[in-house]
Protein backbone atom coordinates (compact mmCIF):
# COMPACT_ATOMS: atom_id res chain seq x y z
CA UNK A 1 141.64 160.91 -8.27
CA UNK A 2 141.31 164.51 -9.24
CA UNK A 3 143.08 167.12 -7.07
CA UNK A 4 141.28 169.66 -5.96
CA UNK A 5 141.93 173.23 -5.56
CA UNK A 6 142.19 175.48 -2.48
CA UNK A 7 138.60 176.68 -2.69
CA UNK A 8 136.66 173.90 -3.65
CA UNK A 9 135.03 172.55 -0.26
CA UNK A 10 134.99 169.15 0.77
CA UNK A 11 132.24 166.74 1.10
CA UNK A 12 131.09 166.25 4.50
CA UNK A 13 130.84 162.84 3.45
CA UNK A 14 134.76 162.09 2.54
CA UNK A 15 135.74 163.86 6.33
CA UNK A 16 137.13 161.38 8.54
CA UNK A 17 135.98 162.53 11.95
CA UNK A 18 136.51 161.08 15.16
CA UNK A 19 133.44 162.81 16.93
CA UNK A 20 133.42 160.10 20.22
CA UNK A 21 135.70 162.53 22.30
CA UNK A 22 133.86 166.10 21.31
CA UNK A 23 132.86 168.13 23.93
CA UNK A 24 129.38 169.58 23.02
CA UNK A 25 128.94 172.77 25.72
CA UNK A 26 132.44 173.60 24.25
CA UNK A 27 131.28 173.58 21.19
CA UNK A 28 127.90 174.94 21.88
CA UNK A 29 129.81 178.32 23.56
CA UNK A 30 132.40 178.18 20.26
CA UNK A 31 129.43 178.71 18.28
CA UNK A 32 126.89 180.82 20.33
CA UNK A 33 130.25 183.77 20.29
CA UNK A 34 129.55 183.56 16.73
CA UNK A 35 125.92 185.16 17.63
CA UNK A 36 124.62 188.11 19.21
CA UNK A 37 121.76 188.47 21.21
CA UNK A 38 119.47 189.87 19.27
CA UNK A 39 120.20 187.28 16.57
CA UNK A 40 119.64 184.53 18.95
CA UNK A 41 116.32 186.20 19.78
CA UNK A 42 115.48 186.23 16.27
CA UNK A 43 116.50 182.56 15.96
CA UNK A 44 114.08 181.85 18.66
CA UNK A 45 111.20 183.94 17.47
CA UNK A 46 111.46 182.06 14.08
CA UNK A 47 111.35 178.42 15.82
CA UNK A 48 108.43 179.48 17.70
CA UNK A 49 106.05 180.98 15.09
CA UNK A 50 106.24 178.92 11.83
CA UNK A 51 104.39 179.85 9.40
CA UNK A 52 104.39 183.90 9.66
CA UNK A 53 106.31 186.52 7.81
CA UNK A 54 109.59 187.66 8.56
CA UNK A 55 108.36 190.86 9.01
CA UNK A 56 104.79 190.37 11.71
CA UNK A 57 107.42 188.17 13.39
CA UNK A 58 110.40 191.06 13.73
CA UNK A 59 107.52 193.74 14.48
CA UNK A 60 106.25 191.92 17.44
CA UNK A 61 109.35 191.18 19.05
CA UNK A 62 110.36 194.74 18.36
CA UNK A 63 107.55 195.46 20.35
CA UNK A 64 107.54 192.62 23.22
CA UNK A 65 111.02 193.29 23.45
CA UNK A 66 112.05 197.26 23.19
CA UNK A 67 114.71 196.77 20.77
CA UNK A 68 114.19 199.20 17.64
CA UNK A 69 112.66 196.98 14.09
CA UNK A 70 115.54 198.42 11.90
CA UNK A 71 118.06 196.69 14.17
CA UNK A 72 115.95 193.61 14.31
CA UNK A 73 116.03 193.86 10.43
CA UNK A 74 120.10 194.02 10.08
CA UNK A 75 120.29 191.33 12.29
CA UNK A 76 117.83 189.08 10.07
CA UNK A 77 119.66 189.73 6.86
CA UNK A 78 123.05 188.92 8.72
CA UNK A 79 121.09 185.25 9.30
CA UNK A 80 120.04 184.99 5.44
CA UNK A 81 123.44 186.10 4.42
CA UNK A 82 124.59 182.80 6.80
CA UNK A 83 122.52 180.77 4.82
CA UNK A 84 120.52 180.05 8.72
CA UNK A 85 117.22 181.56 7.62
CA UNK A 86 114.88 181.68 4.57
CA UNK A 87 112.18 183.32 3.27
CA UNK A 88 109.40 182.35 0.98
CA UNK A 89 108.11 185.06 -0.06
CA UNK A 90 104.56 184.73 -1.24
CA UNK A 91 104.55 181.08 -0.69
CA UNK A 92 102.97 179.71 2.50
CA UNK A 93 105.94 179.01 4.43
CA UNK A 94 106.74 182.80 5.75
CA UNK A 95 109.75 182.74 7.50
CA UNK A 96 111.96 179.40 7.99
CA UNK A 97 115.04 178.09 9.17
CA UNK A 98 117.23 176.13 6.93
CA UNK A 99 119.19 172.98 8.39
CA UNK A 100 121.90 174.65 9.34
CA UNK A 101 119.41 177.02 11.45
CA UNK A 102 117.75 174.04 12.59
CA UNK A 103 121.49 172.45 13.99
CA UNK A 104 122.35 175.99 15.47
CA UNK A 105 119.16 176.00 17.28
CA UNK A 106 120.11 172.49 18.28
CA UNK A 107 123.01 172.88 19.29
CA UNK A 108 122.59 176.09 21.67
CA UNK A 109 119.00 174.64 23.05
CA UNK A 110 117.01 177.17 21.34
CA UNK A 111 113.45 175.53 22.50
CA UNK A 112 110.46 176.47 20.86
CA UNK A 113 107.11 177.49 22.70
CA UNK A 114 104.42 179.32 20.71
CA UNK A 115 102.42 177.40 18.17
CA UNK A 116 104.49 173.73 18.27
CA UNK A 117 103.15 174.28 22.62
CA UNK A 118 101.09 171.49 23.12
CA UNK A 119 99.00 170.86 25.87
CA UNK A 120 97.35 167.20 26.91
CA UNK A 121 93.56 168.08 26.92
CA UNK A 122 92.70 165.70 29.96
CA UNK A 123 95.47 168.44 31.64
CA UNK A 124 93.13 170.82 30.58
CA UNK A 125 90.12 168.89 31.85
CA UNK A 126 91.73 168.22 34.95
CA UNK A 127 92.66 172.01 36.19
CA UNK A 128 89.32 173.22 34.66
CA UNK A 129 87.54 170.37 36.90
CA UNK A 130 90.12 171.41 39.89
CA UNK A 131 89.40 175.44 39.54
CA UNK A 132 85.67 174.77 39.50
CA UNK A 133 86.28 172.80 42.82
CA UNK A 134 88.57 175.71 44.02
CA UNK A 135 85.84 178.74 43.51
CA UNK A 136 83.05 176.18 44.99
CA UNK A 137 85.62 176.38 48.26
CA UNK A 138 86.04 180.11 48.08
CA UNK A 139 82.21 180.84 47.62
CA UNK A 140 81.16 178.29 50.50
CA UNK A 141 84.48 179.48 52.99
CA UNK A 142 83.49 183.08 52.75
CA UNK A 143 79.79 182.37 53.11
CA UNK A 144 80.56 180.50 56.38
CA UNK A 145 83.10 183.27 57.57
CA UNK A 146 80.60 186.17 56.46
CA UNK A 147 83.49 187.87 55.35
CA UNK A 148 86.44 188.39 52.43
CA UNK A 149 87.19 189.85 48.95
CA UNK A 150 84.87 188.01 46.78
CA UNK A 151 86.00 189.51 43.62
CA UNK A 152 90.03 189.15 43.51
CA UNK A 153 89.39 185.58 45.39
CA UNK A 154 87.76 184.21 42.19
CA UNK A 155 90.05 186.02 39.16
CA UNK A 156 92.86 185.10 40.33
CA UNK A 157 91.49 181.52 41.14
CA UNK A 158 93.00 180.11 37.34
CA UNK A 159 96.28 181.61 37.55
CA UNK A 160 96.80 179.28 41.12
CA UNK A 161 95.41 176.19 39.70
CA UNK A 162 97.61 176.41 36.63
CA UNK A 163 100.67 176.99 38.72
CA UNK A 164 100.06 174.50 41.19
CA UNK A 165 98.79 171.53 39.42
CA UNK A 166 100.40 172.29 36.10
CA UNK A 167 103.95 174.37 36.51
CA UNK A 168 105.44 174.83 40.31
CA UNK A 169 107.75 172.31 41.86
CA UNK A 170 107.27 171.80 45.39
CA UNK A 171 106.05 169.09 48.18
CA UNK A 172 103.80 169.57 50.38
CA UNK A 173 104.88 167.07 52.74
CA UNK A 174 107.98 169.10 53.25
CA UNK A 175 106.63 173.24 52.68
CA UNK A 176 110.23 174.94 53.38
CA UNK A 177 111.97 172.71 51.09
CA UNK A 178 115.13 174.13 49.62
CA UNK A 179 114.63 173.59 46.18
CA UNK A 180 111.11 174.45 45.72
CA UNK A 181 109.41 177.56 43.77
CA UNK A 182 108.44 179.84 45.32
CA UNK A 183 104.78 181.47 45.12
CA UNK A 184 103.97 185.24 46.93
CA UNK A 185 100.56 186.27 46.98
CA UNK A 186 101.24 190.13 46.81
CA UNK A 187 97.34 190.13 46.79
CA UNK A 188 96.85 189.52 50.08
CA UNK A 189 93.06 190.04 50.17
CA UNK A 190 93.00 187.21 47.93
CA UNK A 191 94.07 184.76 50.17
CA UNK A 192 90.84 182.33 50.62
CA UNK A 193 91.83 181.38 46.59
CA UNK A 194 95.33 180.15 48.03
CA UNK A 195 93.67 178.70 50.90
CA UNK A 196 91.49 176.89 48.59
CA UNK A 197 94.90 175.75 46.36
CA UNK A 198 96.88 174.90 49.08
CA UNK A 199 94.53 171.97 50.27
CA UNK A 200 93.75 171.13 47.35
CA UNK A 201 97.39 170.49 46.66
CA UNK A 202 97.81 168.46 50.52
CA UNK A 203 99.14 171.67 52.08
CA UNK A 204 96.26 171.78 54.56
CA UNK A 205 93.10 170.06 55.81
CA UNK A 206 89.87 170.55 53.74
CA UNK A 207 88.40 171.18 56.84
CA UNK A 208 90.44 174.02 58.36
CA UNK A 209 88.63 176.43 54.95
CA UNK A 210 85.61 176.61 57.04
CA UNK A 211 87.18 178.31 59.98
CA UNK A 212 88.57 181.55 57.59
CA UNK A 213 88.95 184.41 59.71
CA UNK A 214 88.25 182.64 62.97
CA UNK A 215 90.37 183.79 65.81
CA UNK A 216 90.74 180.49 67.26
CA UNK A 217 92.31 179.97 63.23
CA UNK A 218 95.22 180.15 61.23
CA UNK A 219 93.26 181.00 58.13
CA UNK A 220 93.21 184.88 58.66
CA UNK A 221 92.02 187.45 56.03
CA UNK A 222 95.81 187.44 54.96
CA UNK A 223 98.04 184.47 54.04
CA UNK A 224 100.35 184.36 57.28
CA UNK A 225 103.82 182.88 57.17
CA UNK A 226 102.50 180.17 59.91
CA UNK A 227 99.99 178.45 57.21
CA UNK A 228 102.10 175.61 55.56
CA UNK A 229 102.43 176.63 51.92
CA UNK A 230 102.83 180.43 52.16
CA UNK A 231 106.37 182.00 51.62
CA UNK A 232 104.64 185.98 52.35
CA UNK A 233 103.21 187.32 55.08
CA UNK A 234 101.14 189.48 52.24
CA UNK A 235 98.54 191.94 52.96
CA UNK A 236 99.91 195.84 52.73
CA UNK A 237 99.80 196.40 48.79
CA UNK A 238 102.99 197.03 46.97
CA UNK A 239 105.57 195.07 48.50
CA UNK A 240 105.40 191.07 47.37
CA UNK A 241 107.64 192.23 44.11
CA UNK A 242 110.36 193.50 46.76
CA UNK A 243 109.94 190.13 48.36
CA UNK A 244 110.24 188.30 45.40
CA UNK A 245 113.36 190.36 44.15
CA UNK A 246 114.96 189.39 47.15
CA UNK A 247 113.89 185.23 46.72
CA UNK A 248 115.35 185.44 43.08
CA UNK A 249 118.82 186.98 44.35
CA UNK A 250 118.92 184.98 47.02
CA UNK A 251 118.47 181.58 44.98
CA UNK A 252 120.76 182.57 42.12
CA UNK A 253 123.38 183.00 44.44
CA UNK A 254 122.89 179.91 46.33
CA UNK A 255 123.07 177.96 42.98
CA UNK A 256 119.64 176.92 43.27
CA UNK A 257 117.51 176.24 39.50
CA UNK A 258 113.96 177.31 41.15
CA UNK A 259 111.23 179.94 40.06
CA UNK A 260 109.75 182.84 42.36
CA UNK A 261 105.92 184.19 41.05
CA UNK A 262 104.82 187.09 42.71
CA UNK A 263 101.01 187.37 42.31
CA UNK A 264 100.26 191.12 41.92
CA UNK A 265 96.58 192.88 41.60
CA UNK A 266 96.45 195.75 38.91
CA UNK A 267 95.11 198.32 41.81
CA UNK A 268 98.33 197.27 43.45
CA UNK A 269 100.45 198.26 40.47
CA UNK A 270 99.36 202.08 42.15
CA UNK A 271 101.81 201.58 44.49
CA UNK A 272 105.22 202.95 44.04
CA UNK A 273 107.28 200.29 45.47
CA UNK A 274 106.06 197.90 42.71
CA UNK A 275 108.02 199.97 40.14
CA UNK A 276 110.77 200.57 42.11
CA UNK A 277 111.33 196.59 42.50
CA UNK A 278 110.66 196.23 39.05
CA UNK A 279 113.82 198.18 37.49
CA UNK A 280 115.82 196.46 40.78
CA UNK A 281 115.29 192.96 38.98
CA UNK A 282 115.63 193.97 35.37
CA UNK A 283 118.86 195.83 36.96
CA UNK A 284 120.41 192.20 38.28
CA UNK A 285 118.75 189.87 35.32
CA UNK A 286 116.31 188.10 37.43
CA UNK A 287 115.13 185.77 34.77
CA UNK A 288 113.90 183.46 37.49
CA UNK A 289 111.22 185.70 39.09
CA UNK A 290 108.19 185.97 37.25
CA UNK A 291 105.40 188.66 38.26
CA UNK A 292 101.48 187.60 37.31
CA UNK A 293 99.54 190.81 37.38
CA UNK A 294 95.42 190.07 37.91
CA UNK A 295 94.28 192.16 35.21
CA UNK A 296 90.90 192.48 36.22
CA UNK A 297 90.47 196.21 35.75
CA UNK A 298 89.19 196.75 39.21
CA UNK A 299 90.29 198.07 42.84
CA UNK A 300 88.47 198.90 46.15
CA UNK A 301 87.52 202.92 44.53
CA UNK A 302 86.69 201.59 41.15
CA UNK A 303 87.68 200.95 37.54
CA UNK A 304 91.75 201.03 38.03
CA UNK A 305 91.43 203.05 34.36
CA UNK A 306 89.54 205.56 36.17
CA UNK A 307 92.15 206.02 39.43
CA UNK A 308 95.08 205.81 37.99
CA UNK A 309 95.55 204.67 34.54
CA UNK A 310 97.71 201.94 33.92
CA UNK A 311 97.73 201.14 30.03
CA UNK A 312 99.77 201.06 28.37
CA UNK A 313 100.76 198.38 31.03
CA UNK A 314 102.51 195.52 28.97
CA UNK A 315 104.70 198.90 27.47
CA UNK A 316 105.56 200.01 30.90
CA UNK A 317 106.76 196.43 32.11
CA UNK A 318 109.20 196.44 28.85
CA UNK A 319 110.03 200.10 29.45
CA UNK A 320 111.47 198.78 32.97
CA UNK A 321 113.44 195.99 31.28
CA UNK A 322 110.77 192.96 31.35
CA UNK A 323 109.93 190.77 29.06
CA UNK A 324 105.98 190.73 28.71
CA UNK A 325 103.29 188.12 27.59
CA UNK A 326 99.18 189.05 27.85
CA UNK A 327 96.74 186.52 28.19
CA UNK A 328 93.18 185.55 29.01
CA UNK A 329 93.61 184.51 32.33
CA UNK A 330 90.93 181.80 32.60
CA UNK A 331 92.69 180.02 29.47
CA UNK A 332 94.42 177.37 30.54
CA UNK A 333 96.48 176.89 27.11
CA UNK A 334 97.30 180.28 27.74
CA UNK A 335 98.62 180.27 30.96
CA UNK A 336 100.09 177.32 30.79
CA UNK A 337 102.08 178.37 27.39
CA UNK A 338 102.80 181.67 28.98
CA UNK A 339 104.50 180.01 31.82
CA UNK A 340 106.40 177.76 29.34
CA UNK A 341 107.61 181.04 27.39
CA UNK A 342 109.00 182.07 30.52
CA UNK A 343 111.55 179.25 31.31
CA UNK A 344 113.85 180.15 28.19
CA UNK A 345 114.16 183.83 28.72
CA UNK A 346 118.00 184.28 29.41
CA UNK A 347 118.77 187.62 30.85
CA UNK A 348 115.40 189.62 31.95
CA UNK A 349 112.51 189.06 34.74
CA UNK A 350 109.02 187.96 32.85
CA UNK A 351 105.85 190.07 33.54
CA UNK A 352 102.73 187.84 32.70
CA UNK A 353 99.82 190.21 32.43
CA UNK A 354 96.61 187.80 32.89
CA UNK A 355 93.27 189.71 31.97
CA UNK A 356 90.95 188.45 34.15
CA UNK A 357 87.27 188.81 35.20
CA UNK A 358 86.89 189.97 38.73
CA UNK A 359 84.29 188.24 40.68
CA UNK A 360 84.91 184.82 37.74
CA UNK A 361 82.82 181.93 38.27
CA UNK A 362 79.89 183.58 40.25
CA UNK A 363 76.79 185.17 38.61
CA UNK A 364 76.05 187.99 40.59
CA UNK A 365 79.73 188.81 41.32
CA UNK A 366 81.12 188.82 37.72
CA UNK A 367 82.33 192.55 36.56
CA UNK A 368 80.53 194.18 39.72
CA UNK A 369 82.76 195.77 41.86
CA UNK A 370 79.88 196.32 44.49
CA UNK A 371 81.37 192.32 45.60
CA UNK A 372 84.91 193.95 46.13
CA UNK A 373 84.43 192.63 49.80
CA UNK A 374 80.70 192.43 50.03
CA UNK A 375 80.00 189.53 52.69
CA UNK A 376 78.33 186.34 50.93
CA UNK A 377 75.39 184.53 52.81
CA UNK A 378 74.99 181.07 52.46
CA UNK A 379 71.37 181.82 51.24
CA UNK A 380 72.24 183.82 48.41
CA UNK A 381 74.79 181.29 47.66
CA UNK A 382 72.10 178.21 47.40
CA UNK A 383 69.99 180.82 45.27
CA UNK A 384 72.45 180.19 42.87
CA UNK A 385 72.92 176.63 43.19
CA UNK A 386 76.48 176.34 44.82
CA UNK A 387 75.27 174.62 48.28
């Protein structure tokens, strides 16, 4: 047998390793010191969008994420250099990782989301067939009550379904159970769409719906810490992200793995105290709150565009330290990949921004702010075949 010389490497093959004893998470932190974060965000960015160029991929991130493209770019030729990323360039691969990136990913439980997200279409059928049931509830409740917010009831409707029968962990057998998520409907005027939810999920009788805003009822205009199900007393805008901030302190200190989503209404985002709670979460890395902001482009005074303008919103949530995703919020895929996204950001709060129709799911209602909190009867409603 030859001899070989100092700098020719050795054959995996001929190593004689005893691998029965390793201990992988000290291994896994051995190797993720070797990284830094933005080259661990890269790493992830790849794994999640195969196919596209190195360079659409580093632009949006740039942009998702705040961090300036030319230091995205270093960091992506420090990977190439490592032999943990290639690129084909005018092939039809883009942007790949090699098998060594594909072990390093591996081995630090970089997930991907994104295009490999898959969703079970008889999920889909399910919380399409469940929301339909859910705004048929709303429509009917208010019509019988001759009161509530008719518009923000039914965009927000989607959002709830996918949480509830698709995402949240919880049991409605036992509401204040430790290790539940949390939900805060910042929203407040929204509430008959929770109501709606919440007994759809066993939370509450199908039959208490019909007495909303009776004052022999617990179903007031407002969810009310009393209803099984709610974790807010919600109903004076601005202050369910202060709430939630709170929550997601609270259950990272107690050791407790659960999610808080705070529910907010664009018109709400007016409110000064939103922003304020926004840089307090970023501040202490509350990766497990997650704010879903109803996009639907209205409040009570009109177009929120014409009151105060908001865009660029999804820049202003990553200006405060957030990561940000937009989607349609009546897409379930959406949502539901959205929500995915969120579990395996490390060291930031998630802002979902969910554009939204206000008024979804009802004819007369859809885009028309007149039905901000114009009272349904139960005439108008058969006119349009819903009872």
């Amino acid at each position: 047998m030859r001899r070989r010389s100092y700098e020719e490497p050795i054959p995996i093959s001929e190593l004689k390793l005893d691998l029965s004893s390793v201990d992988v998470p000290v291994i896994r932190n051995i190797v993720s010191r070797g990284f830094n974060k933005n080259q661990l965000l890269i790493l992830k960015e790849i794994r999640c969008n195969i196919g596209r160029s190195l360079t659409s991929i580093l632009r949006d991130a740039s942009r998702r994420y705040g961090i300036p493209l030319s230091t995205l770019k270093l960091n992506a030729k420090i990977l190439k250099d490592l032999n943990i990323l290639k690129v084909d360039n005018g092939g039809s691969r883009g942007v790949y990782l090699t098998p060594l990136g594909e072990f390093v990913c591996e081995l630090l439980g970089i997930t991907s989301y994104g295009r490999e997200f898959s969703v079970d279409p008889k999920l889909i059928q399910s919380l399409n067939e469940k929301a339909s049931l859910v705004r048929k509830h709303v429509l009917e409740m208010m019509a019988e009550a001759g009161s509530g917010h008719v518009g923000a009831s039914l965009s927000v409707v989607d959002v709830l379904v996918a949480l509830y029968f698709a995402k949240m962990r919880y049991d409605p057998k036992n509401p204040s159970w430790p290790l539940r998520d949390r939900l805060i409907l910042s929203e407040g005027h929204a509430a008959p769409a929770l109501y709606a939810v919440l007994a759809l999920a066993g939370f509450i009788p199908t039959s208490e719906l019909y007495k909303l805003r009776d004052i022999n009822n617990y179903l007031s205009g407002h969810p009310e810490i009393i209803i099984p199900g709610v974790d807010m007393v919600s109903g004076s805008l601005g202050q369910g992200l202060s709430v939630g901030c709170g929550m997601a302190l609270a259950l990272k200190r107690d050791g407790i793995n659960s999610k808080v989503y705070v529910i907010l209404g664009d018109g709400e985002l007016d409110e000064g105290q939103v922003w304020e709670a926004a840089l307090t979460a970023s501040k202490y890395k509350l990766n497990n709150l997650v704010a879903i902001v109803d996009r639907n482009r209205y409040q009570q005074g009109g177009p929120t565009e014409h009151i105060k303008p908001l865009e660029p919103l999804a820049m202003k949530w990553i200006a405060f330290g957030w990561h940000v995703i937009e989607v349609n919020g009546h897409d379930f895929r959406e949502l539901l990949r959205a929500l995915n996204e969120v579990d395996y950001v490390m060291d930031k709060p998630s802002a979902i921004i969910a554009h939204t129709i206000k008024g979804k799911g009802y004819p007369p209602a859809e885009g028309n702010n007149d039905y901000h909190n114009k009272p349904i009867s139960k005439d108008e409603l058969r006119l349009w075949g819903f009872k």
